[in-house]
PDB file of N, CA and C in Angstrom:
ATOM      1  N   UNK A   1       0.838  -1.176   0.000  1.00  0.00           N
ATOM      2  CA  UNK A   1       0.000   0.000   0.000  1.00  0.00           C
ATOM      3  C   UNK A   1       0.882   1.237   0.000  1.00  0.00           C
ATOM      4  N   UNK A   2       0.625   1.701  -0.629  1.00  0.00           N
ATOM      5  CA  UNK A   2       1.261   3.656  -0.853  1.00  0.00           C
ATOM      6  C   UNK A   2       1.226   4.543   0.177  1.00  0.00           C
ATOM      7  N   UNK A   3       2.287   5.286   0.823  1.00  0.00           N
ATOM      8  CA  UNK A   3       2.306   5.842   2.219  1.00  0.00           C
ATOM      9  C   UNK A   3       1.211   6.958   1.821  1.00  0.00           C
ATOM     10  N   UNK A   4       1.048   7.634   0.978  1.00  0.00           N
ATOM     11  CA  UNK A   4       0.316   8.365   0.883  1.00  0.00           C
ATOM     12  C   UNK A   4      -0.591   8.081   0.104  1.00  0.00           C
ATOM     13  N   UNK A   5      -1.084   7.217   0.346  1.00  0.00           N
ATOM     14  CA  UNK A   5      -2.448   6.590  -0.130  1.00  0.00           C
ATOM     15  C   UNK A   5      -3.308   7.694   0.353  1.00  0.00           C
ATOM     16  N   UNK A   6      -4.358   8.152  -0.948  1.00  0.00           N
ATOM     17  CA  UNK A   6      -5.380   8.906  -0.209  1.00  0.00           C
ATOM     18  C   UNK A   6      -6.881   7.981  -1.084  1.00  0.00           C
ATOM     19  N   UNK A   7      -7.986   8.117   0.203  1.00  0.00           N
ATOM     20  CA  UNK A   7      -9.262   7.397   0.071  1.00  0.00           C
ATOM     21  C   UNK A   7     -10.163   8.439  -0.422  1.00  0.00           C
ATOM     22  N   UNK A   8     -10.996   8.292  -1.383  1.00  0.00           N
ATOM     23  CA  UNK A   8     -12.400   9.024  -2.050  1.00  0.00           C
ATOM     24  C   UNK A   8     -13.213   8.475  -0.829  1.00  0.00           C
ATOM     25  N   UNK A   9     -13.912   9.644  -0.579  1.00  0.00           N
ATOM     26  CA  UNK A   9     -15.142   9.567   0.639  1.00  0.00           C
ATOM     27  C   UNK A   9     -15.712   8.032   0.717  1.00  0.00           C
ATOM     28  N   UNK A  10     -16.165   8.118  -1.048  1.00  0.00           N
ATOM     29  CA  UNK A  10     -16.762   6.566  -1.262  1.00  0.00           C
ATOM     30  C   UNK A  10     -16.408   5.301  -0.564  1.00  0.00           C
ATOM     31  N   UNK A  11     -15.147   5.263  -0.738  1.00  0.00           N
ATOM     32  CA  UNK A  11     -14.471   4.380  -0.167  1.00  0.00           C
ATOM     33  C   UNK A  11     -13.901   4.399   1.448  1.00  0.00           C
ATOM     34  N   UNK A  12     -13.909   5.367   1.859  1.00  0.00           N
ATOM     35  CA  UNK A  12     -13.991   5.569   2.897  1.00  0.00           C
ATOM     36  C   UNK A  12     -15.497   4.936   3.865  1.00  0.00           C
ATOM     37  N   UNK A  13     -16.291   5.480   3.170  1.00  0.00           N
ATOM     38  CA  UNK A  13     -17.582   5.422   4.231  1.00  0.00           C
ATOM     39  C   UNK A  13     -17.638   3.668   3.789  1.00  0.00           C
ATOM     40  N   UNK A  14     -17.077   3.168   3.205  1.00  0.00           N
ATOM     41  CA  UNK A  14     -17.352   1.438   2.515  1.00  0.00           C
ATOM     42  C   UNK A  14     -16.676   1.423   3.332  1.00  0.00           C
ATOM     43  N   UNK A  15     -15.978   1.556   3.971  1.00  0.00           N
ATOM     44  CA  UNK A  15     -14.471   0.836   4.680  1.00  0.00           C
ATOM     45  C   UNK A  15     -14.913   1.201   6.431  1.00  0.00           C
ATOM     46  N   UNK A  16     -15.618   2.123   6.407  1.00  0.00           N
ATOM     47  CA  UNK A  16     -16.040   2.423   8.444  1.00  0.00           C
ATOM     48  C   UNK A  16     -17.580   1.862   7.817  1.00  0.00           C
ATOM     49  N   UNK A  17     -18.114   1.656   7.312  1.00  0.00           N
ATOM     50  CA  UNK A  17     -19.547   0.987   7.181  1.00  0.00           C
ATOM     51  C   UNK A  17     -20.636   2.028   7.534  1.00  0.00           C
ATOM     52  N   UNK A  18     -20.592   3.397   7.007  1.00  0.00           N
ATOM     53  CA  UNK A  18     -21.810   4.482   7.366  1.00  0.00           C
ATOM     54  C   UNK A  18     -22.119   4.996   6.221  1.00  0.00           C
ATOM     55  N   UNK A  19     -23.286   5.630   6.668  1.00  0.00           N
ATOM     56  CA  UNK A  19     -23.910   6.799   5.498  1.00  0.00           C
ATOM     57  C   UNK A  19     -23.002   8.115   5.402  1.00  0.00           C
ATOM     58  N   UNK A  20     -23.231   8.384   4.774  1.00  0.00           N
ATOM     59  CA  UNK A  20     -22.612   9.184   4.173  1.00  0.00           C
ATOM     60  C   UNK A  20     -23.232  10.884   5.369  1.00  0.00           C
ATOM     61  N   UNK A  21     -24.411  10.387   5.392  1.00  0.00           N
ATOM     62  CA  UNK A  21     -24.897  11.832   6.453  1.00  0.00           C
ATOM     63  C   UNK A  21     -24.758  11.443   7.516  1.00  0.00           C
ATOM     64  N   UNK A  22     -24.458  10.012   8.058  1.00  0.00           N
ATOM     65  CA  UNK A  22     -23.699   9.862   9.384  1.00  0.00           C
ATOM     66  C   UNK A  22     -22.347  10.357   9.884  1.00  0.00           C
ATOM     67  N   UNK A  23     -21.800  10.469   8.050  1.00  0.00           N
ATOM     68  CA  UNK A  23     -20.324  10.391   8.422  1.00  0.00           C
ATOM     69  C   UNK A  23     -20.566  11.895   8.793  1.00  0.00           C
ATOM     70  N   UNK A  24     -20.894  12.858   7.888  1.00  0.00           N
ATOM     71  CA  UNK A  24     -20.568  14.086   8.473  1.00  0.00           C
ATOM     72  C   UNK A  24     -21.446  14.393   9.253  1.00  0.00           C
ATOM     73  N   UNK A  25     -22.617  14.158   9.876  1.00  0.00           N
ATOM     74  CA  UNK A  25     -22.808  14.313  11.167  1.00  0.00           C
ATOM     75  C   UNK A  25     -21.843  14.319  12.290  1.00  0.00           C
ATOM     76  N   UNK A  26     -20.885  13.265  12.412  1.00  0.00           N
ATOM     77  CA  UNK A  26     -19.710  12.922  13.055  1.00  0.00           C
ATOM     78  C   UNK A  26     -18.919  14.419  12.240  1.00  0.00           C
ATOM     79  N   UNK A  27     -18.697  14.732  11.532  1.00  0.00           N
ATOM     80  CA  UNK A  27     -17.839  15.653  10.887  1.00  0.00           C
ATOM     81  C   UNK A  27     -17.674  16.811  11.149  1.00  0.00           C
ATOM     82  N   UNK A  28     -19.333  17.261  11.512  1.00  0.00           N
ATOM     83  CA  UNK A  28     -19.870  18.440  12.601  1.00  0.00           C
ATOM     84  C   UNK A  28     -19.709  18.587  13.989  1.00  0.00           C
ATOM     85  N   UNK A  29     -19.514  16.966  14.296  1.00  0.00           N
ATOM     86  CA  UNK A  29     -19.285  17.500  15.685  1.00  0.00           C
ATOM     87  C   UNK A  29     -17.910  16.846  16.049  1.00  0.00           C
ATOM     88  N   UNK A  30     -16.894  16.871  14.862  1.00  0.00           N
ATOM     89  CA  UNK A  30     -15.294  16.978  14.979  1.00  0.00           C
ATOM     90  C   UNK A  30     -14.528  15.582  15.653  1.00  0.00           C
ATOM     91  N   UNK A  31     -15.929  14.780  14.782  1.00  0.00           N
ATOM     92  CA  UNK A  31     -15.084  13.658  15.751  1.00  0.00           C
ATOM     93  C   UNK A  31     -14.748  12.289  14.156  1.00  0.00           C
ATOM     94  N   UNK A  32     -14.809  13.294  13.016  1.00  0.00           N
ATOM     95  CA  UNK A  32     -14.386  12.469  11.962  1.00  0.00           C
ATOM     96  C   UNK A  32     -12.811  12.284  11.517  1.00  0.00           C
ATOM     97  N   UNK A  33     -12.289  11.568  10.579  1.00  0.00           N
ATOM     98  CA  UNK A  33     -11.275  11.560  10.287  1.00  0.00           C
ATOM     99  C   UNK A  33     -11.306  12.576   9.453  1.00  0.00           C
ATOM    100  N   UNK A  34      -9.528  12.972   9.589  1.00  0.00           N
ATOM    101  CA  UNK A  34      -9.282  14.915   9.111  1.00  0.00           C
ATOM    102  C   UNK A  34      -9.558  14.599   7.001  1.00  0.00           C
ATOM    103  N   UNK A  35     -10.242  15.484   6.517  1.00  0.00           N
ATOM    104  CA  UNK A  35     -10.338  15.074   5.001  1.00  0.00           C
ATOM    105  C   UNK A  35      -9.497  16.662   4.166  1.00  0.00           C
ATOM    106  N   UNK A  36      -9.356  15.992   3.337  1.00  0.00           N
ATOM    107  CA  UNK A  36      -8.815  17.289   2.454  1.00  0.00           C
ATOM    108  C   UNK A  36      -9.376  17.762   0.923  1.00  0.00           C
ATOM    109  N   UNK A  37      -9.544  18.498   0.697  1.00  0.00           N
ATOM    110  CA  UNK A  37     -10.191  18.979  -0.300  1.00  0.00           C
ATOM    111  C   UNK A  37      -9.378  19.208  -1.867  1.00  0.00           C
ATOM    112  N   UNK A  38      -9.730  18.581  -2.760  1.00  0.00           N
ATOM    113  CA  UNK A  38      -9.077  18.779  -4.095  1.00  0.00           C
ATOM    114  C   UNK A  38      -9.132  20.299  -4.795  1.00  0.00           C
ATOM    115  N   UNK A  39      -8.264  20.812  -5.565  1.00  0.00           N
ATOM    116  CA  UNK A  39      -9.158  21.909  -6.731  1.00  0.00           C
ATOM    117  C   UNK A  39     -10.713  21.711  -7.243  1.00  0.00           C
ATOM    118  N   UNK A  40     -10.524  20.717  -7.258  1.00  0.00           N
ATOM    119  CA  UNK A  40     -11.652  20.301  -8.247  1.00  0.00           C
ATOM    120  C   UNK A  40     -12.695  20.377  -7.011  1.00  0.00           C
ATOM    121  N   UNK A  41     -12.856  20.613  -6.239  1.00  0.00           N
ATOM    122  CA  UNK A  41     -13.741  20.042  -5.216  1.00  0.00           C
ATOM    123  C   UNK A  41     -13.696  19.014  -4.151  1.00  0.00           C
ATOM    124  N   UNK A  42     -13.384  17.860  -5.304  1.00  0.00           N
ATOM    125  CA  UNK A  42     -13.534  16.645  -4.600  1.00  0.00           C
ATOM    126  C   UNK A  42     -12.835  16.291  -3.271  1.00  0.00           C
ATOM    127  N   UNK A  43     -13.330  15.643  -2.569  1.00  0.00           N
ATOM    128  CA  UNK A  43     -12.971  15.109  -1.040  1.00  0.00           C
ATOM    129  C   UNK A  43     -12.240  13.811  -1.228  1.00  0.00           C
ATOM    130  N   UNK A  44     -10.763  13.896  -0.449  1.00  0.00           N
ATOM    131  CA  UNK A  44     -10.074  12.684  -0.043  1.00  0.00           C
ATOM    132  C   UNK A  44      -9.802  12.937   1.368  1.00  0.00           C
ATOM    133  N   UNK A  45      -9.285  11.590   1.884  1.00  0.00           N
ATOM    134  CA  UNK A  45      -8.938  11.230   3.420  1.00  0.00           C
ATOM    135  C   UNK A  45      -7.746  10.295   2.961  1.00  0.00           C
ATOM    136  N   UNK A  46      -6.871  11.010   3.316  1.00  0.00           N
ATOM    137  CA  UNK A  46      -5.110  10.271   3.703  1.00  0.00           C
ATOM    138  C   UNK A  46      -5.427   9.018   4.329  1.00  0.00           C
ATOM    139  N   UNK A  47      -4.933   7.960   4.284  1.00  0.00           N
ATOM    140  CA  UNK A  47      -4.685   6.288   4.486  1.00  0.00           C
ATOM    141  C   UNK A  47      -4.246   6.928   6.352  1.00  0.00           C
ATOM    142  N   UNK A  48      -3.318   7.018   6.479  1.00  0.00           N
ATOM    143  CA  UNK A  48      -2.612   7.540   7.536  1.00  0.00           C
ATOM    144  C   UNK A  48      -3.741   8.827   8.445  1.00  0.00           C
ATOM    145  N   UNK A  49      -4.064   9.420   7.967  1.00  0.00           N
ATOM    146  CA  UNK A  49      -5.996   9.401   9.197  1.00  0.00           C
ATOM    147  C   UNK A  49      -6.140   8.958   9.334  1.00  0.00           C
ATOM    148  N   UNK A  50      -6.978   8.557   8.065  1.00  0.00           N
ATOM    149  CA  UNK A  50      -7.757   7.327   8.175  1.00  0.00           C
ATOM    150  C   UNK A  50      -7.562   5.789  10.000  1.00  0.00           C
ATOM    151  N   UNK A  51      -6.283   5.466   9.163  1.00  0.00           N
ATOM    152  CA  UNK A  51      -5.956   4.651  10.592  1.00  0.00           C
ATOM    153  C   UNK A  51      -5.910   5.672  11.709  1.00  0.00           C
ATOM    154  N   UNK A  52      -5.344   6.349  11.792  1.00  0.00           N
ATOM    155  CA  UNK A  52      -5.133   7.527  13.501  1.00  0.00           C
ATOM    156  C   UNK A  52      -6.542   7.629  13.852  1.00  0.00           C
ATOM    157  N   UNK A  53      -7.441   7.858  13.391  1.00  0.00           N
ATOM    158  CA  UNK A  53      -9.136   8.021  13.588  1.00  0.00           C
ATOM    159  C   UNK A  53      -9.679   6.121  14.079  1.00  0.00           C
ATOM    160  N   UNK A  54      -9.047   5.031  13.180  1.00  0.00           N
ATOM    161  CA  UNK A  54      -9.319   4.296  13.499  1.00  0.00           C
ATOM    162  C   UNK A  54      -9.139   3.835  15.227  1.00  0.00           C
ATOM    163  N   UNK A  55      -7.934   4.299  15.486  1.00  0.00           N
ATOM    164  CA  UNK A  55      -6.732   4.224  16.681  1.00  0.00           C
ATOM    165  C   UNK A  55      -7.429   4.731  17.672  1.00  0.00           C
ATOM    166  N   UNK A  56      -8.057   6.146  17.608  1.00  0.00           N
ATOM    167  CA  UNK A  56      -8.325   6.769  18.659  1.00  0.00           C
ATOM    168  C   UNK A  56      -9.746   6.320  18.782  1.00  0.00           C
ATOM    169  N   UNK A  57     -10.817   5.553  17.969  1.00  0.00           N
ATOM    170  CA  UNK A  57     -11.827   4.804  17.965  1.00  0.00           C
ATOM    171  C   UNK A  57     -11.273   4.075  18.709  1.00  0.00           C
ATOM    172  N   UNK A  58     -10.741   3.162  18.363  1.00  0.00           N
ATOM    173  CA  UNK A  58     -10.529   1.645  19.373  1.00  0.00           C
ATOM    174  C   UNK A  58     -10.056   2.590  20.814  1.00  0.00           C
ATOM    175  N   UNK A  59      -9.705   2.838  21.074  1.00  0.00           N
ATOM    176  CA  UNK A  59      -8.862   3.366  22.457  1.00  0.00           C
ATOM    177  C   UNK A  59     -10.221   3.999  23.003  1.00  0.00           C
ATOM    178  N   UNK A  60     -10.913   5.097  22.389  1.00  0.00           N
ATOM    179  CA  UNK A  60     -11.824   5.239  23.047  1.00  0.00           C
ATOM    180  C   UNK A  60     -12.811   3.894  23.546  1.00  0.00           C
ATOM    181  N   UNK A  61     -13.091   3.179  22.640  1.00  0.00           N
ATOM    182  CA  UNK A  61     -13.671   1.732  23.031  1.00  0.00           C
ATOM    183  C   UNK A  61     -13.475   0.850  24.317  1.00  0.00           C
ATOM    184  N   UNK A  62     -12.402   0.974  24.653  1.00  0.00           N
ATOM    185  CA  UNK A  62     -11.156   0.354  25.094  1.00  0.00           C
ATOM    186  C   UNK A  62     -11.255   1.292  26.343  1.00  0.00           C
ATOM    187  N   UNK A  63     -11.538   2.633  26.692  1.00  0.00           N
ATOM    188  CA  UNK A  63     -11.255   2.769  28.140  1.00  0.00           C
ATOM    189  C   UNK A  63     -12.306   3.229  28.874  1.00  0.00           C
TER     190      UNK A  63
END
């Protein structure tokens, strides 16, 4: 996998298993993984969030 792998929303919300208005619900209230914005518009999320968001999920789980 590519260190700087970056994920299309799409694939993102396939990969945590939500809607899409769940995700940014979570997004609003700052508890999503950090995303970045293209010229074009379009929305990606770095591989490397991605997991750190996963991380601090489990840990929150976890204590």
């Amino acid at each position: 996998m590519a260190k700087n792998q970056s994920l299309t929303l799409p694939e993102v919300l396939q990969e945590i298993r939500m809607s899409r208005a769940a995700f940014y619900r979570m997004r609003a209230r700052g508890e999503a993984p950090k995303l970045s914005r293209l010229p074009n518009g379009q929305i990606r999320v770095h591989r490397r969030d991605l997991d750190a968001w996963w991380a601090r999920c489990e840990d929150r789980a976890t204590a």
